[in-house]
Protein backbone atom coordinates (compact mmCIF):
# COMPACT_ATOMS: atom_id res chain seq x y z
CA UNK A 1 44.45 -89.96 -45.89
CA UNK A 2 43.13 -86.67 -44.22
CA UNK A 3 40.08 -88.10 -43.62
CA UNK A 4 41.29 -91.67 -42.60
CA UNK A 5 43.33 -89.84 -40.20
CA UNK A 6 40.70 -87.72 -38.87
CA UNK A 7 37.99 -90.71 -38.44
CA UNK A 8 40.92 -92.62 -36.45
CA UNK A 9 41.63 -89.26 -34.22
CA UNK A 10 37.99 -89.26 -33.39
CA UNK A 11 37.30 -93.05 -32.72
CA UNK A 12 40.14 -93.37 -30.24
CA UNK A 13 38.89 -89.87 -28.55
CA UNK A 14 35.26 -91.44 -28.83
CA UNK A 15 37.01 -94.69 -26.97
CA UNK A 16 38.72 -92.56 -24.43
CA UNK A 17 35.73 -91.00 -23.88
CA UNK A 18 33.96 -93.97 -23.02
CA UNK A 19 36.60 -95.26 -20.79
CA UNK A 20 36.50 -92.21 -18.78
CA UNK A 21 32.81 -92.23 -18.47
CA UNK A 22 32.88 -96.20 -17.71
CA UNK A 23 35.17 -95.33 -14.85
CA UNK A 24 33.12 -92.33 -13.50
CA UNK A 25 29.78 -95.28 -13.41
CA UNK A 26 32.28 -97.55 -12.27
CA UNK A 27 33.09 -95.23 -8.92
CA UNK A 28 29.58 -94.21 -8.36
CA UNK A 29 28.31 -97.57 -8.96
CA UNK A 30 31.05 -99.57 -6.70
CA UNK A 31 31.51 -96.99 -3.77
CA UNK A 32 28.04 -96.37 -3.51
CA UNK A 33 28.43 -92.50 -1.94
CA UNK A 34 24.78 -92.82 -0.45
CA UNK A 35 25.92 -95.85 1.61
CA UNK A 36 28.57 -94.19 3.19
CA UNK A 37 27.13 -90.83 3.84
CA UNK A 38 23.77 -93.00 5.08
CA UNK A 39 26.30 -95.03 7.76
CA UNK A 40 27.91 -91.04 8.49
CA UNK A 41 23.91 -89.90 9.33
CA UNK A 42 23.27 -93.01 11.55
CA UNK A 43 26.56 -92.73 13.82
CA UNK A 44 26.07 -88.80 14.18
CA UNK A 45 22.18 -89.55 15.24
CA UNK A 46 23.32 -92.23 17.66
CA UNK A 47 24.88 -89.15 19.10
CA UNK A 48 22.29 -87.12 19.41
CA UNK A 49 23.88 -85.35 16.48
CA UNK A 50 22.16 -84.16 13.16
CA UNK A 51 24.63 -84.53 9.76
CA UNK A 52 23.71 -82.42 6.95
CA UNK A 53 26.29 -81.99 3.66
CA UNK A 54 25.95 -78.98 1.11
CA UNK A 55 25.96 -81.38 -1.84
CA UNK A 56 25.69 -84.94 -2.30
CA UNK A 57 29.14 -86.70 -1.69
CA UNK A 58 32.09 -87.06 -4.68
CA UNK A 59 34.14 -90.16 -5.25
CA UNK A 60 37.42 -90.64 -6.29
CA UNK A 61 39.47 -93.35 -6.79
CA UNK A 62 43.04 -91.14 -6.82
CA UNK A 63 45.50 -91.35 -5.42
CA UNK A 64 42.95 -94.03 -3.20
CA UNK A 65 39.52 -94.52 -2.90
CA UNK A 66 37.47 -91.38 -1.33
CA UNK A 67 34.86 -89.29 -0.34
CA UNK A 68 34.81 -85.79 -0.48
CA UNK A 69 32.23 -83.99 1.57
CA UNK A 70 31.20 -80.46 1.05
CA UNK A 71 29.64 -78.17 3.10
CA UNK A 72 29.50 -80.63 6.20
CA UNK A 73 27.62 -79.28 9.51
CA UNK A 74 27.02 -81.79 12.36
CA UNK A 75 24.11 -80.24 14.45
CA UNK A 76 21.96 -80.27 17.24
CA UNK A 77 18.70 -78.75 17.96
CA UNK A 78 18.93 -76.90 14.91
CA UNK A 79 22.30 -75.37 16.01
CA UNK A 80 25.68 -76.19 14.50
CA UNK A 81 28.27 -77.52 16.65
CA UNK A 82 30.46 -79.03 13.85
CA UNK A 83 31.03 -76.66 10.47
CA UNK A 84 33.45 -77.79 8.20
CA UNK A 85 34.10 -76.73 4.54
CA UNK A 86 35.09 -79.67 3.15
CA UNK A 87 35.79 -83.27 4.36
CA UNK A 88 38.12 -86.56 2.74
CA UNK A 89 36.94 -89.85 3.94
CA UNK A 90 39.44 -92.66 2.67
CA UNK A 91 38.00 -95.66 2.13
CA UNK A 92 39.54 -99.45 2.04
CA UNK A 93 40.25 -100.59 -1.56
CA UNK A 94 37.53 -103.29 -0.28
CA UNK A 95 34.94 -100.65 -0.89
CA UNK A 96 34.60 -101.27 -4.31
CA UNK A 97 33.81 -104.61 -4.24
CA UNK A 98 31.10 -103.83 -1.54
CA UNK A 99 33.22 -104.95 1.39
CA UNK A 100 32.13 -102.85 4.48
CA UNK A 101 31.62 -99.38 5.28
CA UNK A 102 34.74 -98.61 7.09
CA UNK A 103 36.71 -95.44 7.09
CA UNK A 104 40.54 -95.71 6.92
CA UNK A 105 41.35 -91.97 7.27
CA UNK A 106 39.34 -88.65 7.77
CA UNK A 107 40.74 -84.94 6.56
CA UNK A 108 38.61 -81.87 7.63
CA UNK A 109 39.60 -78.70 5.98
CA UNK A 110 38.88 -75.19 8.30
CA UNK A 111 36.41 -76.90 10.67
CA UNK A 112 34.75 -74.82 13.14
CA UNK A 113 33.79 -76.46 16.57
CA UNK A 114 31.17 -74.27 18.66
CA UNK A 115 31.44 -75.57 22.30
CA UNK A 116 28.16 -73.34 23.41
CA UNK A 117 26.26 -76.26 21.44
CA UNK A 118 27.61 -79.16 23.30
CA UNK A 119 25.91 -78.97 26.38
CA UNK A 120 23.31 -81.18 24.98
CA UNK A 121 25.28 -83.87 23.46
CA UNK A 122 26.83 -84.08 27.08
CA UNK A 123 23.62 -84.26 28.80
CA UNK A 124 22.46 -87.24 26.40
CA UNK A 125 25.66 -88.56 27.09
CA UNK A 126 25.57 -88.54 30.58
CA UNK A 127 21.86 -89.90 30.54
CA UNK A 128 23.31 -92.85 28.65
CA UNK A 129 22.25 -96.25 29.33
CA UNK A 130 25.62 -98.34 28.77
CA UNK A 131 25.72 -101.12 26.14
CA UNK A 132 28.50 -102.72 24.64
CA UNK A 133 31.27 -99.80 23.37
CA UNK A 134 32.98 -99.73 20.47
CA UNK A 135 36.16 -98.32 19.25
CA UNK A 136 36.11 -96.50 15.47
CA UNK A 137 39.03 -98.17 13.52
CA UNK A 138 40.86 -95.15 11.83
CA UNK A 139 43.98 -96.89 9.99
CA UNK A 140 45.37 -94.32 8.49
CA UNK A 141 44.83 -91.57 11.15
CA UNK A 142 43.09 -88.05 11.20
CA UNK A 143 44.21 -84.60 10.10
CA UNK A 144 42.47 -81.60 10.59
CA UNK A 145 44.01 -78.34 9.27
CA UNK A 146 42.89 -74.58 9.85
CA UNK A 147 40.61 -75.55 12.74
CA UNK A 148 38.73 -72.94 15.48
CA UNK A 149 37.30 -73.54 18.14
CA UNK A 150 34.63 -71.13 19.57
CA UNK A 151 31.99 -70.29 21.91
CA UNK A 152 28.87 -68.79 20.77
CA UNK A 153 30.78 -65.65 18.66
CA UNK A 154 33.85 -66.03 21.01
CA UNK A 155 37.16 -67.01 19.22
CA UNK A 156 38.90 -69.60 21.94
CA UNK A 157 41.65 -70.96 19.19
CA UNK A 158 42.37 -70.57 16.12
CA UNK A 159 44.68 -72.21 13.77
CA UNK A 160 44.05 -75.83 14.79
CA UNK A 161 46.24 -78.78 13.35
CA UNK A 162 45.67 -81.83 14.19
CA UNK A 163 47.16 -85.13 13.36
CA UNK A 164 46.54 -88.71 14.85
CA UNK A 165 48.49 -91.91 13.84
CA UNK A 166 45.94 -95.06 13.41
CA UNK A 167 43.65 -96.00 15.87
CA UNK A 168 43.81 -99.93 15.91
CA UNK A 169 43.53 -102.07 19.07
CA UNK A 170 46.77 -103.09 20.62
CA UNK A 171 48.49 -100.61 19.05
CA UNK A 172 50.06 -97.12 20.27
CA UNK A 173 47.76 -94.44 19.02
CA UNK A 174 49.05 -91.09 18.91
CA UNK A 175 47.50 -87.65 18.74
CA UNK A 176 49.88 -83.84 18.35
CA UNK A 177 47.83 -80.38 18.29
CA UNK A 178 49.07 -77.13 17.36
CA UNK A 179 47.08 -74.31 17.99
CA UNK A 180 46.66 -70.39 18.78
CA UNK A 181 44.39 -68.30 21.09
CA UNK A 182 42.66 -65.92 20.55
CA UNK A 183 45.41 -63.08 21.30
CA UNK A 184 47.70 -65.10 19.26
CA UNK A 185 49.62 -67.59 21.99
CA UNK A 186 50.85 -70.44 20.87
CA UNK A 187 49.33 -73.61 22.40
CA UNK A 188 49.98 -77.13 22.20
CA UNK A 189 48.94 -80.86 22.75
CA UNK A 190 50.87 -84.65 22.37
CA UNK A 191 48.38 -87.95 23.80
CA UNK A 192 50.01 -91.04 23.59
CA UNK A 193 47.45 -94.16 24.66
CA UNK A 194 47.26 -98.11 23.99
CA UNK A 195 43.41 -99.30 23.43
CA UNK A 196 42.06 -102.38 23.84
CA UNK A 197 38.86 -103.77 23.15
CA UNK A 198 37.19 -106.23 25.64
CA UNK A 199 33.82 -108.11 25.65
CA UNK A 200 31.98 -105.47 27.63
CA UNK A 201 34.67 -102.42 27.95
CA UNK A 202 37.19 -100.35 26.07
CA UNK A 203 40.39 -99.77 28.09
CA UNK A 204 42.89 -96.93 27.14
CA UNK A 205 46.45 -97.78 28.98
CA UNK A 206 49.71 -95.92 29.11
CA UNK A 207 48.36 -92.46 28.88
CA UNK A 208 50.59 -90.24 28.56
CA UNK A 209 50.15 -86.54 28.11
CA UNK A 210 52.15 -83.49 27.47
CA UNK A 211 50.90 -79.88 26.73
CA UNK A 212 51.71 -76.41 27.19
CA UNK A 213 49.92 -73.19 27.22
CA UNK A 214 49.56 -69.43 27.59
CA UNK A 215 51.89 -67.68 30.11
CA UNK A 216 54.35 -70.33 30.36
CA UNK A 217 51.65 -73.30 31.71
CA UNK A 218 52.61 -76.83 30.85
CA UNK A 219 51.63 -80.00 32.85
CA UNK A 220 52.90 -83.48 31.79
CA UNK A 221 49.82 -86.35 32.71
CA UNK A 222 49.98 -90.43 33.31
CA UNK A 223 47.13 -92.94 33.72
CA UNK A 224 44.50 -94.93 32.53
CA UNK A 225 41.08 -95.20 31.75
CA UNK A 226 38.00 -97.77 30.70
CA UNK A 227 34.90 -96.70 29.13
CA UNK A 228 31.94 -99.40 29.52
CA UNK A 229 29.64 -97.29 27.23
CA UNK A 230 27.24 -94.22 27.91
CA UNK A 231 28.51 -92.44 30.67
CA UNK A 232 30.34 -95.43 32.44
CA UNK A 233 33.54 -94.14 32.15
CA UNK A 234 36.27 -93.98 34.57
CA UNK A 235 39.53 -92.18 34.49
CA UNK A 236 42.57 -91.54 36.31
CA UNK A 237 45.56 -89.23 35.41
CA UNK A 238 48.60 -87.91 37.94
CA UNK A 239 51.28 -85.55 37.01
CA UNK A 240 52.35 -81.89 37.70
CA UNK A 241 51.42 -78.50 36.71
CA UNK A 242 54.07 -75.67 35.89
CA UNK A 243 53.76 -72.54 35.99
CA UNK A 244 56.49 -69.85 33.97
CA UNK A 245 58.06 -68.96 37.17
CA UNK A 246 59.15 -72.87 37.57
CA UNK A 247 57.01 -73.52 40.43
CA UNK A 248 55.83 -77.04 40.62
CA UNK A 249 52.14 -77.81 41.50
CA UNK A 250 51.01 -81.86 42.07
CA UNK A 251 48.15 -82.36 39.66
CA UNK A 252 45.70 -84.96 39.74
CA UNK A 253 42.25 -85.38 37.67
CA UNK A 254 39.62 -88.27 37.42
CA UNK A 255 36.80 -89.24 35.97
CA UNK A 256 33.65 -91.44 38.12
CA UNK A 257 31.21 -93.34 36.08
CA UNK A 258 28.05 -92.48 36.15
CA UNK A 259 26.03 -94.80 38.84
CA UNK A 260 21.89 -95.31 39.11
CA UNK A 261 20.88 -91.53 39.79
CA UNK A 262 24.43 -89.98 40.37
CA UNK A 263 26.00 -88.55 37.07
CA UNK A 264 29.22 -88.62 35.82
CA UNK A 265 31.81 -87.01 38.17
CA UNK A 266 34.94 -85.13 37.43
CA UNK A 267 37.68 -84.38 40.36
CA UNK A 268 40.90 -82.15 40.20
CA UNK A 269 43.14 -82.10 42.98
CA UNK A 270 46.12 -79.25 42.74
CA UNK A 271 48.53 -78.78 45.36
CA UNK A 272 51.73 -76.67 45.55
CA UNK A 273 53.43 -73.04 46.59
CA UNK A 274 50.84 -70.62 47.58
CA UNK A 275 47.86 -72.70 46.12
CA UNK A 276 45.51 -75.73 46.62
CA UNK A 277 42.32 -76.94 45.29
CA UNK A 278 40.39 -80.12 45.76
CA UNK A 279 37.11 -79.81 43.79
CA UNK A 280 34.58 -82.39 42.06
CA UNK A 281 32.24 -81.40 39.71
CA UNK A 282 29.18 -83.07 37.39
CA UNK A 283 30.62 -81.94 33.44
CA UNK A 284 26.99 -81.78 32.27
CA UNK A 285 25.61 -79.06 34.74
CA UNK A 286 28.81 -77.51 34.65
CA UNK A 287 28.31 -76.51 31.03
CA UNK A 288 25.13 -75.99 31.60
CA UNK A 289 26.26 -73.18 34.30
CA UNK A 290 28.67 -72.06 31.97
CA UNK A 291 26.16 -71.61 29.07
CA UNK A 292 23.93 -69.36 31.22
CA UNK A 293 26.77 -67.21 32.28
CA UNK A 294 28.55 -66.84 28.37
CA UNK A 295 24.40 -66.03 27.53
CA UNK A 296 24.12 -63.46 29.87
CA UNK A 297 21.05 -65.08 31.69
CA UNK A 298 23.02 -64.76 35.22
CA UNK A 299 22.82 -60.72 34.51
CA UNK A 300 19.52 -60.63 35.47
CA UNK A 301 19.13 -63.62 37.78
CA UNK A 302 22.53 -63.17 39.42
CA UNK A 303 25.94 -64.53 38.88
CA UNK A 304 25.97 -67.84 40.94
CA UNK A 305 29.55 -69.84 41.63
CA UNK A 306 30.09 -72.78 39.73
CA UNK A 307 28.11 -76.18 40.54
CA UNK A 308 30.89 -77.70 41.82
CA UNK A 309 32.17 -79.20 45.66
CA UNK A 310 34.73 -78.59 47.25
CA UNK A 311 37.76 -75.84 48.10
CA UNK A 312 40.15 -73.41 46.97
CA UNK A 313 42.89 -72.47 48.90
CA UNK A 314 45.64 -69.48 47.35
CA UNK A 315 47.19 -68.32 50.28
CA UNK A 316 49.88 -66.43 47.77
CA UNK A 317 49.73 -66.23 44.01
CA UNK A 318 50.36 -64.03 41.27
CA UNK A 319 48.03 -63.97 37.90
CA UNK A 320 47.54 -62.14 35.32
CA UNK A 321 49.28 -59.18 36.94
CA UNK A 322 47.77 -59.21 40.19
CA UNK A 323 48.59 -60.44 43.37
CA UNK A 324 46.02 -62.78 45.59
CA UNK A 325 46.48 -63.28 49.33
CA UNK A 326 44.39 -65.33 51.61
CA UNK A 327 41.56 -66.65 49.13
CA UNK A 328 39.25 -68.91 50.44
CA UNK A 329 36.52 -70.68 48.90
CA UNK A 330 33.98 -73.12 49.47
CA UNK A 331 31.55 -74.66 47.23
CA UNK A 332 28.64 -77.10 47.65
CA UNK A 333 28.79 -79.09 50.11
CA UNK A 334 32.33 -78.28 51.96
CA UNK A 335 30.24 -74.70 52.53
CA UNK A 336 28.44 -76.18 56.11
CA UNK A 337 31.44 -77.35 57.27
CA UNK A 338 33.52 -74.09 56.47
CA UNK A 339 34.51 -71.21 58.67
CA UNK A 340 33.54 -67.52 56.99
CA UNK A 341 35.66 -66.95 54.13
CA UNK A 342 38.30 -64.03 53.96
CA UNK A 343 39.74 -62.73 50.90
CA UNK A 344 42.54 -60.09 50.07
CA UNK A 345 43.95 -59.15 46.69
CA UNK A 346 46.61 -56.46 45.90
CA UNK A 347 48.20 -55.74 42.61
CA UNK A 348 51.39 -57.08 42.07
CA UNK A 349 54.41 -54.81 41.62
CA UNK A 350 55.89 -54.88 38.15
């Protein structure tokens, strides 16, 4: 009976066995890992991005079909702009019967964004020729927890959390942030948008967004946009700045597609007590000025202002501390039409 028992015992745990490992060829075999992580490789290089992973992908089929990634790094040039110790791509139940290779929800654990390395995804970008846009379908959302965000070796914030609801066409997409600078202040983020998808254009209506920062800042934004693909995009928000002390500045910021030889154009407008700007600017050679500055190339060329047009008016304003009077500046081309500028500054009295 001993041994009747025993040869049972081990013929279910040799069953079991096989069961498990039928299931294990069974996920391999029907998500096909390689034909996901090949799709991942093709959208990052349409990017101008390169993806590398630390080991091959893992799937699992609890509590729903997934990837996990290890070791992910999105790069460019050589230089990492996305590090991110581990990633979960959900995957439609369709996946294992070879349906396609969509992604229903993506989880990034600690990623680390390095905005020194973005310059040239922004200048390929903004070089873009146009074709038909389309709009990732995200069903179930994206969360990423323990973010940072950096430049070069400089911590900018820390802490990220992220969460979006789905991103389907037609339907409210929403996006909340939560993060911390570098000297610990809180910061935080809400986007509410409708998409829709179009024979030749994505628009995003009903923007609305909501954030608030260091030293009190928080600025509520309304508009629209409608991205035609490459750097045909165009963009128009309205809303107001405001500042800890409750003073109320009119905000405004666009976006102008990129045109024949012209690049894509950003514009800010502020206007309220004791301060008024009106500047446009090209984002591409404006990181590019900003990456020889945080390098420390400007040291020995000299510190130039920013490659922007336009002015800056603070006739009276307080920041950080210290008190400016009768600022005036002038960039680009608004400088042959200007009068000498003056400036004053005096600390401000506790």
């Amino acid at each position: 009976m001993q041994r009747r028992t025993r040869l049972t015992l081990l013929a279910i745990a040799v069953f079991l066995a096989m069961i498990v490992l039928a299931a294990i060829l069974a996920v391999y075999l029907l998500l096909q890992p390689e034909r996901f992580t090949s799709v991942l490789r093709t959208q990052a290089r349409q990017a101008g991005l390169v993806l590398t992973l630390s080991a091959p992908a893992e799937p699992t089929l609890w509590p729903q079909p997934a990837l996990m990634l290890h070791g992910l790094t999105l790069s460019v040039d050589n230089r990492p702009v996305l590090v991110a110790a581990r990633a979960r791509l959900v995957l439609p139940w369709s996946a294992l019967l070879g349906g396609p290779t969509t992604i229903t929800r993506l989880e990034l654990d600690a990623p680390r964004i390095n905005l020194a390395q973005l310059g040239p995804v922004l200048a390929q970008m903004n070089k873009g020729k146009g074709g038909t846009p389309t709009l990732p379908h995200i069903n179930a959302g994206i969360r990423i927890s323990h973010g940072s965000l950096a430049r070069g070796s400089d911590l900018l914030l820390d802490d990220i959390h992220l969460e979006t609801g789905p991103l389907v066409p037609g339907h409210i997409f929403s996006l909340q942030l939560s993060a911390a600078t570098a000297d610990g202040a809180p910061t935080t983020l809400t986007l509410l948008m409708t998409p829709h998808v179009h024979d030749n254009a994505i628009t995003l209506d009903n923007i609305h967004i909501t954030a608030s920062g260091p030293s009190g800042l928080s600025c509520t934004l309304d508009g629209k946009a409608t991205w035609r693909g490459g750097a045909d995009v165009a963009m128009t928000l309205a809303g107001t700045l405001v500042r800890s002390n409750h003073r109320t500045y009119d905000l405004a910021l666009a976006l102008e597609p990129a045109t024949g030889q012209a690049p894509l154009m950003f514009h800010l407008k502020l206007e309220g007590p004791g301060l008024d700007a009106d500047v446009d600017m090209s984002p591409s050679r404006l990181v590019d000025w900003w990456q020889t500055v945080s390098n420390g190339e400007a040291l020995a060329t000299g510190l130039s202002v920013p490659p922007a047009n336009g002015t800056i008016n603070a006739r009276d304003i307080t920041v950080g501390g210290t008190r400016i009077q009768g600022l005036h500046i002038r960039m680009g081309a608004a400088v042959a039409s200007s009068a000498p500028a003056t400036a004053t500054s005096t600390t401000a009295k506790p």
